[in-house]
PDB file of N, CA and C in Angstrom:
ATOM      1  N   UNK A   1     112.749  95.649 119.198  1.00  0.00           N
ATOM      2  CA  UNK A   1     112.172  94.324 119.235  1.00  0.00           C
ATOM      3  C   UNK A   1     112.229  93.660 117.851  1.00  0.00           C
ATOM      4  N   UNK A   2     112.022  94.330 116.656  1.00  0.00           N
ATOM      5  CA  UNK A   2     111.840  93.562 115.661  1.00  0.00           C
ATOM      6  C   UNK A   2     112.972  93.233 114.865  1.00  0.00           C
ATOM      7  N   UNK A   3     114.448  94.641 115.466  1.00  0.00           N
ATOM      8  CA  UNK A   3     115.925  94.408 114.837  1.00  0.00           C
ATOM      9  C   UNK A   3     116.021  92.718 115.883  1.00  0.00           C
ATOM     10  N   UNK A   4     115.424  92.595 117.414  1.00  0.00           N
ATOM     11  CA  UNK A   4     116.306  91.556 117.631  1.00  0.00           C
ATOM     12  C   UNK A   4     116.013  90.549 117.043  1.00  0.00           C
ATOM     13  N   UNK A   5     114.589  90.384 116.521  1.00  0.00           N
ATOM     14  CA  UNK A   5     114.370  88.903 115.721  1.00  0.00           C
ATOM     15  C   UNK A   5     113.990  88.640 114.541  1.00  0.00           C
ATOM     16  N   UNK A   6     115.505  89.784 114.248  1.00  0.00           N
ATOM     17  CA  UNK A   6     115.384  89.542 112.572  1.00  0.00           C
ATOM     18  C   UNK A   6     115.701  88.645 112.282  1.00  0.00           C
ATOM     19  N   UNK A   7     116.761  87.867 112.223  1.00  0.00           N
ATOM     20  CA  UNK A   7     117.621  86.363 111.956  1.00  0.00           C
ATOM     21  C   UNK A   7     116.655  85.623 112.053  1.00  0.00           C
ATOM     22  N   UNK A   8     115.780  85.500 112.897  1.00  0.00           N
ATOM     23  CA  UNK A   8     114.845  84.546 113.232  1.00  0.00           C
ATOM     24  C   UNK A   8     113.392  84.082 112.276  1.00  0.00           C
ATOM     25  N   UNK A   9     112.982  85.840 112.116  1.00  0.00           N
ATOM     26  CA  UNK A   9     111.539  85.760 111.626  1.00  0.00           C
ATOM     27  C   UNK A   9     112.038  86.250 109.958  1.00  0.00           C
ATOM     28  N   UNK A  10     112.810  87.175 109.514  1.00  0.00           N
ATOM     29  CA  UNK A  10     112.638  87.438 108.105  1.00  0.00           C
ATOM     30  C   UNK A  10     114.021  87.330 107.464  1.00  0.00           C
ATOM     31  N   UNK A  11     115.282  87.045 107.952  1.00  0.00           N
ATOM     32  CA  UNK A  11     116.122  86.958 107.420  1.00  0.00           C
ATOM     33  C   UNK A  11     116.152  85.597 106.221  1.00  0.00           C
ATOM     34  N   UNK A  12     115.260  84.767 106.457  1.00  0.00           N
ATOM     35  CA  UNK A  12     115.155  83.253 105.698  1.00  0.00           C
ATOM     36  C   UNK A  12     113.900  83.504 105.402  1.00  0.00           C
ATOM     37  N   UNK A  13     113.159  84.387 105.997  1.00  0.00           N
ATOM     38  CA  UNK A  13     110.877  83.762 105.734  1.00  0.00           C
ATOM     39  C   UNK A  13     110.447  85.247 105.101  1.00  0.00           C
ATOM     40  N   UNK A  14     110.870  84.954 103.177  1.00  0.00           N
ATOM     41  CA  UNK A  14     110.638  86.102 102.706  1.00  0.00           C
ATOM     42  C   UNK A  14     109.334  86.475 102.824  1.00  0.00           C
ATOM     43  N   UNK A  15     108.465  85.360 102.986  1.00  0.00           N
ATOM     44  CA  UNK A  15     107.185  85.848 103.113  1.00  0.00           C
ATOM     45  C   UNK A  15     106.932  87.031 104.356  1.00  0.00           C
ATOM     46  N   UNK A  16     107.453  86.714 105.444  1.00  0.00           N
ATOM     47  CA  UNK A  16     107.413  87.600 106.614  1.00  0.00           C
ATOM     48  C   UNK A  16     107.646  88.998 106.509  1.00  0.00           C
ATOM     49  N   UNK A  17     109.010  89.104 105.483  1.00  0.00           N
ATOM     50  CA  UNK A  17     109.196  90.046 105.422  1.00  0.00           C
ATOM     51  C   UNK A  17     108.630  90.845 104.277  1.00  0.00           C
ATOM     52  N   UNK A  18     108.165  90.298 103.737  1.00  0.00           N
ATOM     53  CA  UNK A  18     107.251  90.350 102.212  1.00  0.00           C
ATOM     54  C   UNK A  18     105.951  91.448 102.918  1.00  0.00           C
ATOM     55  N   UNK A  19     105.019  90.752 104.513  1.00  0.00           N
ATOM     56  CA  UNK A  19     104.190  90.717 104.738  1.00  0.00           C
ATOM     57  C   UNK A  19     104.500  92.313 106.055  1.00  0.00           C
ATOM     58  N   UNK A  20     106.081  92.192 106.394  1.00  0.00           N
ATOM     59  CA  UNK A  20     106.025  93.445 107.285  1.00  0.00           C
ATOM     60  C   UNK A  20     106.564  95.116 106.291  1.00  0.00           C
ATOM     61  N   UNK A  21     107.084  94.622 105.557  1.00  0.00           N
ATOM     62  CA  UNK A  21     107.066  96.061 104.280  1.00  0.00           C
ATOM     63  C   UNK A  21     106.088  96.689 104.129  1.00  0.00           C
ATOM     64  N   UNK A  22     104.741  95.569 103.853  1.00  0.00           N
ATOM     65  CA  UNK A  22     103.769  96.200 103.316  1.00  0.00           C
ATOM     66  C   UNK A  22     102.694  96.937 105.024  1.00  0.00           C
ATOM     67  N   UNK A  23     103.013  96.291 105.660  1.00  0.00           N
ATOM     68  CA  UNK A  23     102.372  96.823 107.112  1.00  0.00           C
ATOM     69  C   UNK A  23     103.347  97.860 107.297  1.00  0.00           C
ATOM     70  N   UNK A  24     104.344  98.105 106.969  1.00  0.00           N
ATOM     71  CA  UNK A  24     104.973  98.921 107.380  1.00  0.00           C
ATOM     72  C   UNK A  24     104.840 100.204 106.583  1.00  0.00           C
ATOM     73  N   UNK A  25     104.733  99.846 104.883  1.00  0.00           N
ATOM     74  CA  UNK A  25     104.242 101.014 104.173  1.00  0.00           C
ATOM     75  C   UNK A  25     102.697 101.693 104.049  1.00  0.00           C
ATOM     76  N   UNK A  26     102.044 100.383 105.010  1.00  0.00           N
ATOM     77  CA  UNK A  26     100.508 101.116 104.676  1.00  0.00           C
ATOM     78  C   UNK A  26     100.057 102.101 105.823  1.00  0.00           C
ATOM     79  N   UNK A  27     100.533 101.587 107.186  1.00  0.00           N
ATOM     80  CA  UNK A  27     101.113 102.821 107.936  1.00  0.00           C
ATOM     81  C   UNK A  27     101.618 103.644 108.088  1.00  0.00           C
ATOM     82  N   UNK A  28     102.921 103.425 107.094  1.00  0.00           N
ATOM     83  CA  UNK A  28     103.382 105.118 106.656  1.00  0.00           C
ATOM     84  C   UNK A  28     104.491 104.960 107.866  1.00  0.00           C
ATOM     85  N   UNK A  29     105.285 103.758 108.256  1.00  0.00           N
ATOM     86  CA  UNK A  29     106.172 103.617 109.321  1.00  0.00           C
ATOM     87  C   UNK A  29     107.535 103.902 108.746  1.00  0.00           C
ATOM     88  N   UNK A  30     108.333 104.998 109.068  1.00  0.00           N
ATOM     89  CA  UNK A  30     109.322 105.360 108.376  1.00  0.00           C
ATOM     90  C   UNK A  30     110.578 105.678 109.027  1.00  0.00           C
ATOM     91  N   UNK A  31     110.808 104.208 110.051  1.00  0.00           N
ATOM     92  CA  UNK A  31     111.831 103.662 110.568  1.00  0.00           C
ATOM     93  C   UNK A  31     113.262 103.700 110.168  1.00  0.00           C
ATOM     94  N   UNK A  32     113.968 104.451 109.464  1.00  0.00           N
ATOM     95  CA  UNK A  32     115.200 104.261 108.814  1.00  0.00           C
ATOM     96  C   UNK A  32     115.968 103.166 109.112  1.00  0.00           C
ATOM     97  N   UNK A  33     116.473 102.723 110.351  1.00  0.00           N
ATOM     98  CA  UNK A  33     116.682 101.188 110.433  1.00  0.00           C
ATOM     99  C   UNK A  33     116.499 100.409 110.255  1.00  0.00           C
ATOM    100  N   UNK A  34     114.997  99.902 110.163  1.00  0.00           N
ATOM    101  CA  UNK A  34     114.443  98.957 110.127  1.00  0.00           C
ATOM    102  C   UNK A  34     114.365  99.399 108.112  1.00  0.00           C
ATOM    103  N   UNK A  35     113.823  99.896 107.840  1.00  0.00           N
ATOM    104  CA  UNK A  35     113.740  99.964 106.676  1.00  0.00           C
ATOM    105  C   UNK A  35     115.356  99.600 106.056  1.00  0.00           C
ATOM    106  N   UNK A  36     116.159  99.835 106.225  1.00  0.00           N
ATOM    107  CA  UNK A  36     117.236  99.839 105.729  1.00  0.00           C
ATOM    108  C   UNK A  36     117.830  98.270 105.864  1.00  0.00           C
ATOM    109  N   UNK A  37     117.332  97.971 106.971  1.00  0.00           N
ATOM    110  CA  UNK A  37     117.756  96.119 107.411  1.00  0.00           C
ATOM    111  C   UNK A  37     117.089  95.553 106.164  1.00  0.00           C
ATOM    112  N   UNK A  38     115.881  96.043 105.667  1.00  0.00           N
ATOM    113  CA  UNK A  38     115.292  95.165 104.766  1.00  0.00           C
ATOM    114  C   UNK A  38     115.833  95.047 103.520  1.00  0.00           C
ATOM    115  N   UNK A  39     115.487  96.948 103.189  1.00  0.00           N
ATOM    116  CA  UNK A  39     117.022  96.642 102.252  1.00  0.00           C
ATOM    117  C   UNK A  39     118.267  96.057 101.610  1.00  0.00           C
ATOM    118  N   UNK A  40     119.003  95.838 103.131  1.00  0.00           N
ATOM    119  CA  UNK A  40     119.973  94.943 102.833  1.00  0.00           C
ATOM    120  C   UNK A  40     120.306  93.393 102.986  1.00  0.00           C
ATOM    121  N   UNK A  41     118.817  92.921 103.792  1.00  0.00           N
ATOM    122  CA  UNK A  41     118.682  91.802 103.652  1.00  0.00           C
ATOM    123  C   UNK A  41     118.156  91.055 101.830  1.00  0.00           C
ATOM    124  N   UNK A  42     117.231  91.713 101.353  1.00  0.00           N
ATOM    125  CA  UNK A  42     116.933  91.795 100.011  1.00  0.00           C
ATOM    126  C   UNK A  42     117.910  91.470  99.205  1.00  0.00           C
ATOM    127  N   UNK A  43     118.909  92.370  99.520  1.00  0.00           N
ATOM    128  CA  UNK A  43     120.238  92.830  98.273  1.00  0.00           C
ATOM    129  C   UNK A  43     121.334  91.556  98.782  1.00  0.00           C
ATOM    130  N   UNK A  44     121.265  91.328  99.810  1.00  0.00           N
ATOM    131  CA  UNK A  44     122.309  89.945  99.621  1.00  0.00           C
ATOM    132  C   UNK A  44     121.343  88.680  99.770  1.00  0.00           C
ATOM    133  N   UNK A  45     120.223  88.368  99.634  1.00  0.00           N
ATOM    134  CA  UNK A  45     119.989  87.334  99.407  1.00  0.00           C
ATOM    135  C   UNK A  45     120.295  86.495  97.698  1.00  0.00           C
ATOM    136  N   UNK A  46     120.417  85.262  98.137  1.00  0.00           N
ATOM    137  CA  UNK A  46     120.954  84.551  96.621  1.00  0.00           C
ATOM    138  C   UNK A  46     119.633  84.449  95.708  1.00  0.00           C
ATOM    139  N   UNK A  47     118.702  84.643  95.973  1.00  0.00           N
ATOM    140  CA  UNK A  47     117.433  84.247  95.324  1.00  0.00           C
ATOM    141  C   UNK A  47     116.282  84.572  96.360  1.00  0.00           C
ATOM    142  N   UNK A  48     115.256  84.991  95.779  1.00  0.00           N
ATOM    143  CA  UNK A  48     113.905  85.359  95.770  1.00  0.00           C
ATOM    144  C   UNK A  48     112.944  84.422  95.238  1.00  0.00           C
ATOM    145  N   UNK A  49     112.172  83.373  95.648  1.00  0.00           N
ATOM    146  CA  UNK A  49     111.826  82.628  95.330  1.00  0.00           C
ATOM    147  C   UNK A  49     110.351  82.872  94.869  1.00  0.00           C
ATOM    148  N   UNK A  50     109.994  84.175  94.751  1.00  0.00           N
ATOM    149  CA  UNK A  50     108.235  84.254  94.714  1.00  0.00           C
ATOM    150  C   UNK A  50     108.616  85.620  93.567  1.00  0.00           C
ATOM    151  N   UNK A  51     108.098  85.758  92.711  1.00  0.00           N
ATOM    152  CA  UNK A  51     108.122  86.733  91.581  1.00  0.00           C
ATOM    153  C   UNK A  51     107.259  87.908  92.014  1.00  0.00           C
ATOM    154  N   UNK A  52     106.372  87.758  93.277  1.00  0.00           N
ATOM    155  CA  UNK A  52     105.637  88.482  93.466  1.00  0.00           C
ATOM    156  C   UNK A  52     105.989  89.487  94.377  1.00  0.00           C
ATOM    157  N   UNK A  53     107.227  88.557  94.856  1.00  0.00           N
ATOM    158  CA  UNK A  53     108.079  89.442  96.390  1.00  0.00           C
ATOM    159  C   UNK A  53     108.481  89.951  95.225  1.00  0.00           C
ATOM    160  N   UNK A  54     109.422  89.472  94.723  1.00  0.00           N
ATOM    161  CA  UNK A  54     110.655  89.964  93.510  1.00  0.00           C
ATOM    162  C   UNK A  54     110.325  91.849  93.005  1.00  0.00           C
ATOM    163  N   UNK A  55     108.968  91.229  92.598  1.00  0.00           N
ATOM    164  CA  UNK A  55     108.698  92.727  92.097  1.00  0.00           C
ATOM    165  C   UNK A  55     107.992  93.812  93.275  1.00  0.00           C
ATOM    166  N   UNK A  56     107.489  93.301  94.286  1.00  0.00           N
ATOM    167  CA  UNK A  56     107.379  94.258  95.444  1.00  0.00           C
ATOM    168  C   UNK A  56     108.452  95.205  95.643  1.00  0.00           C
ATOM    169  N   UNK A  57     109.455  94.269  96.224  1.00  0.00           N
ATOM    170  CA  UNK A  57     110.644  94.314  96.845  1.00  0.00           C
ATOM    171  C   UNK A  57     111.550  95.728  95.868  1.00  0.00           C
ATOM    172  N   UNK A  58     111.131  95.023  94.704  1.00  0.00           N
ATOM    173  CA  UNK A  58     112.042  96.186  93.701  1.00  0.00           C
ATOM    174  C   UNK A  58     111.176  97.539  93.045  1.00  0.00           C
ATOM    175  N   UNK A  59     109.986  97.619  93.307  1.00  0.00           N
ATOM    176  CA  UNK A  59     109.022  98.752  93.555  1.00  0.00           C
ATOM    177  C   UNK A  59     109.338  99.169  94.936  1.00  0.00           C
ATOM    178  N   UNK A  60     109.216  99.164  95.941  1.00  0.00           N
ATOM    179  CA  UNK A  60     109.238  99.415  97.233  1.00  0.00           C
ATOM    180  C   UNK A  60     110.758 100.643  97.260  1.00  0.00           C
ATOM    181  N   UNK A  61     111.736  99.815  96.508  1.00  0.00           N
ATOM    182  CA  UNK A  61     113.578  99.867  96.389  1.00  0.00           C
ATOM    183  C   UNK A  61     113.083 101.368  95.452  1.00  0.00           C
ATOM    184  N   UNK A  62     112.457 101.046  94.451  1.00  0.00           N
ATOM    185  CA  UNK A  62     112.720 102.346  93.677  1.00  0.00           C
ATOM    186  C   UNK A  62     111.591 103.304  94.450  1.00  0.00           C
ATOM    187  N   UNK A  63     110.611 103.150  95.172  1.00  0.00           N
ATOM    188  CA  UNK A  63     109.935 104.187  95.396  1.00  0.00           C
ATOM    189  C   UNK A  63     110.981 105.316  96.546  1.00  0.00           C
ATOM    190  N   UNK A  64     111.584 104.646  97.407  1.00  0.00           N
ATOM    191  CA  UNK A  64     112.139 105.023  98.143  1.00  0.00           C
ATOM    192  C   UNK A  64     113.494 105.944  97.752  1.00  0.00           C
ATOM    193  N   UNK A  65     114.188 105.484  96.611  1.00  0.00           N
ATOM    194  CA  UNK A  65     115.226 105.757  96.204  1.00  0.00           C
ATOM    195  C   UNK A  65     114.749 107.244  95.336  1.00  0.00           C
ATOM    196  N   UNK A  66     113.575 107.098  94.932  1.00  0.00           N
ATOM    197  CA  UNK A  66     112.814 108.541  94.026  1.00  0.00           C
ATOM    198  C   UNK A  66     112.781 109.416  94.651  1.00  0.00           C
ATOM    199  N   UNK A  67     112.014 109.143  95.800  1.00  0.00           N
ATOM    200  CA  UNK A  67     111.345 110.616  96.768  1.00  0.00           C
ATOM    201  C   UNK A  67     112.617 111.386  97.307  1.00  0.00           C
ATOM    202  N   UNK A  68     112.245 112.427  96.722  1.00  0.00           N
ATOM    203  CA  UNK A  68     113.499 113.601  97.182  1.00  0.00           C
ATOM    204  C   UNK A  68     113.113 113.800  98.819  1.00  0.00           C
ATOM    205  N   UNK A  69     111.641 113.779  99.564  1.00  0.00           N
ATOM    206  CA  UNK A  69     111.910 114.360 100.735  1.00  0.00           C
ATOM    207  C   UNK A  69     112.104 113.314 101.925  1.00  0.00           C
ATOM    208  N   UNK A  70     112.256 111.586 100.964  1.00  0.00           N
ATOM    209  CA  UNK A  70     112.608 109.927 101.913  1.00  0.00           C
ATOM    210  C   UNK A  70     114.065 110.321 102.429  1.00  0.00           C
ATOM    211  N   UNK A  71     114.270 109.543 103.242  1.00  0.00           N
ATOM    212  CA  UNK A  71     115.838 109.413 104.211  1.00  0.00           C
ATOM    213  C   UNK A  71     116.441 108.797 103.073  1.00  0.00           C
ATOM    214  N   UNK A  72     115.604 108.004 102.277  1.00  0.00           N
ATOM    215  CA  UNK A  72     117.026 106.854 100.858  1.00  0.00           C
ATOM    216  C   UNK A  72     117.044 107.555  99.981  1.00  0.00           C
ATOM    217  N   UNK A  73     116.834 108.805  99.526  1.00  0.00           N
ATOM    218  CA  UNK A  73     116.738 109.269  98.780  1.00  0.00           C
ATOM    219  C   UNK A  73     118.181 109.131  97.937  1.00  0.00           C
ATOM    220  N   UNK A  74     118.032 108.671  96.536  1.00  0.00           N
ATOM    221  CA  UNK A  74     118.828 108.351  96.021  1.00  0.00           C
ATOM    222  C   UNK A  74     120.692 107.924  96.850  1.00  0.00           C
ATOM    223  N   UNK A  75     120.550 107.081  97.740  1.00  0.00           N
ATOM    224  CA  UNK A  75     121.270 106.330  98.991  1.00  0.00           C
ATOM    225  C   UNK A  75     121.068 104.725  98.144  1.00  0.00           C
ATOM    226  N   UNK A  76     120.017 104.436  97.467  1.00  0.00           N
ATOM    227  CA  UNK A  76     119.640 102.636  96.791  1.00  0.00           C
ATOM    228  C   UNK A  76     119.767 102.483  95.768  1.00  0.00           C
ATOM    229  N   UNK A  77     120.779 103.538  95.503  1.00  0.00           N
ATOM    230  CA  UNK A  77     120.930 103.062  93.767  1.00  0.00           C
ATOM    231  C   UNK A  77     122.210 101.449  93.791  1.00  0.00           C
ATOM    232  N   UNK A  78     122.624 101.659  94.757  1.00  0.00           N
ATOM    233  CA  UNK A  78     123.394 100.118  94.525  1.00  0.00           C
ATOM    234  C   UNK A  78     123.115  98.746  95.161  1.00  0.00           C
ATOM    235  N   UNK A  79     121.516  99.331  95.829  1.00  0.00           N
ATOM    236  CA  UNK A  79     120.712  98.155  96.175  1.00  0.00           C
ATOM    237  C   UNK A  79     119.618  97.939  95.195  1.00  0.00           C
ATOM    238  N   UNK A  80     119.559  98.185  94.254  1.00  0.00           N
ATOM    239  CA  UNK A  80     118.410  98.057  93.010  1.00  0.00           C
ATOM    240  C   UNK A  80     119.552  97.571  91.666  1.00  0.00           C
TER     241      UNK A  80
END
């Protein structure tokens, strides 16, 4: 449900997606797809317009990329 309305709800509304990372990390939801869509929606966007996503987004990137026992485990070094 939430891969189908990605285009819709967070591919353009960083806030959305700003706002489902963090629901998604405070649950401890460890979706590899979905996590990974975000990922790469992040990494090709032209700009980040909120400094506050900016640095979420790139905490979030390195926490994931650290943990030896995460699925990204060092997999985001060329999305950071």
């Amino acid at each position: 449900m939430i891969l189908e309305k990605w285009d819709d709800e967070a591919e353009y509304h960083q806030r959305n997606m700003f706002k489902l990372m963090q629901e998604m990390e405070n649950l401890e939801f460890m979706d590899s797809d979905i996590w990974q869509k975000c990922f790469d929606t992040i990494t090709h966007k032209k700009r980040i317009n909120n400094l506050a996503f900016l640095d979420y987004f790139n905490q979030v990137l390195k926490k994931f990329n650290s943990d030896p026992k995460g699925a990204f485990f060092k997999k985001l070094d060329g999305h950071i």
